[in-house]
Protein backbone atom coordinates (compact mmCIF):
# COMPACT_ATOMS: atom_id res chain seq x y z
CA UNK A 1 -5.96 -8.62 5.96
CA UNK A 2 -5.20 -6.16 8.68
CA UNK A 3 -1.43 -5.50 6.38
CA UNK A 4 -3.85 -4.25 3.64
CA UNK A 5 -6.29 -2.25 5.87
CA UNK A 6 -3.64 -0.69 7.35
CA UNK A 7 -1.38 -0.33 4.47
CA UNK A 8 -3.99 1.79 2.58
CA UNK A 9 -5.08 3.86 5.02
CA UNK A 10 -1.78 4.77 6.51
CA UNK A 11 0.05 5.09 3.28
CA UNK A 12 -3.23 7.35 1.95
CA UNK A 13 -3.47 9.47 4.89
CA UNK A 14 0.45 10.30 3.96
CA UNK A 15 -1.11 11.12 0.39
CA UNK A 16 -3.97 12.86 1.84
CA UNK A 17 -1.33 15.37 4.01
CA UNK A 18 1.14 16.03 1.19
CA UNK A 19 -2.19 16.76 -1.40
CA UNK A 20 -2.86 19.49 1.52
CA UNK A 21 0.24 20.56 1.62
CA UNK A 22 0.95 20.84 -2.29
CA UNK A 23 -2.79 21.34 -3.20
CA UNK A 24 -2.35 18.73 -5.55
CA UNK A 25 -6.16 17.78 -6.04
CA UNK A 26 -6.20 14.25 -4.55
CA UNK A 27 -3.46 12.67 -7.03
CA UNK A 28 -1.11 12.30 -3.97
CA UNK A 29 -3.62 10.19 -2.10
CA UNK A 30 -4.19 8.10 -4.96
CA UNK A 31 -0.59 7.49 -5.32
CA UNK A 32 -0.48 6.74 -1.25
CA UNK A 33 -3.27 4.60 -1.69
CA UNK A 34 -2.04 2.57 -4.36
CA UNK A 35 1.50 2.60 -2.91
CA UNK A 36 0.08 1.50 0.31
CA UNK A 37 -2.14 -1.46 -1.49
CA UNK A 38 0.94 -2.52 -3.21
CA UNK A 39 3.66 -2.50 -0.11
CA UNK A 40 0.44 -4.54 1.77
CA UNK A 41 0.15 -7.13 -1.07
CA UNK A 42 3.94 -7.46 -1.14
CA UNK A 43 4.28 -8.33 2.80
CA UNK A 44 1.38 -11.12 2.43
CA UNK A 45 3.18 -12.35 -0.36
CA UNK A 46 6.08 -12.48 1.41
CA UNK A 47 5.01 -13.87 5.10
CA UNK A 48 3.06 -16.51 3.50
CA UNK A 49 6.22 -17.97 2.15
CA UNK A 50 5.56 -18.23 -1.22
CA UNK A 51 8.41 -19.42 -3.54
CA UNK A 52 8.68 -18.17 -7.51
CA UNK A 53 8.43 -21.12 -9.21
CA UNK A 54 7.63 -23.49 -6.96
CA UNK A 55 3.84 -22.86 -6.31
CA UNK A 56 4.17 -24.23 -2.74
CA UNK A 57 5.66 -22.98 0.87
């Protein structure tokens, strides 16, 4: 849980700087948000140990 808290709000704080940077009315932080969301769901995926295919550790 604490990959996808932290993945969001790190990843959409980067958003929320470059939107400030590029004034690019909030689409970079929903990119960063989603990116972050998405990078966070990948690493649970992955430490849990999941296998394609084989539906078990």
């Amino acid at each position: 849980m604490s990959y996808l808290i932290a993945g969001i709000g790190v990843w959409g704080f980067v958003g929320w700087l470059v939107d400030r940077w590029l004034d690019a009315d909030g689409v970079a932080t929903a990119v960063g948000v989603l990116v972050g969301g998405a990078g966070a769901i990948y690493l649970i995926v992955r430490r849990s140990g999941f296998e394609r295919g084989k539906g078990t550790r």
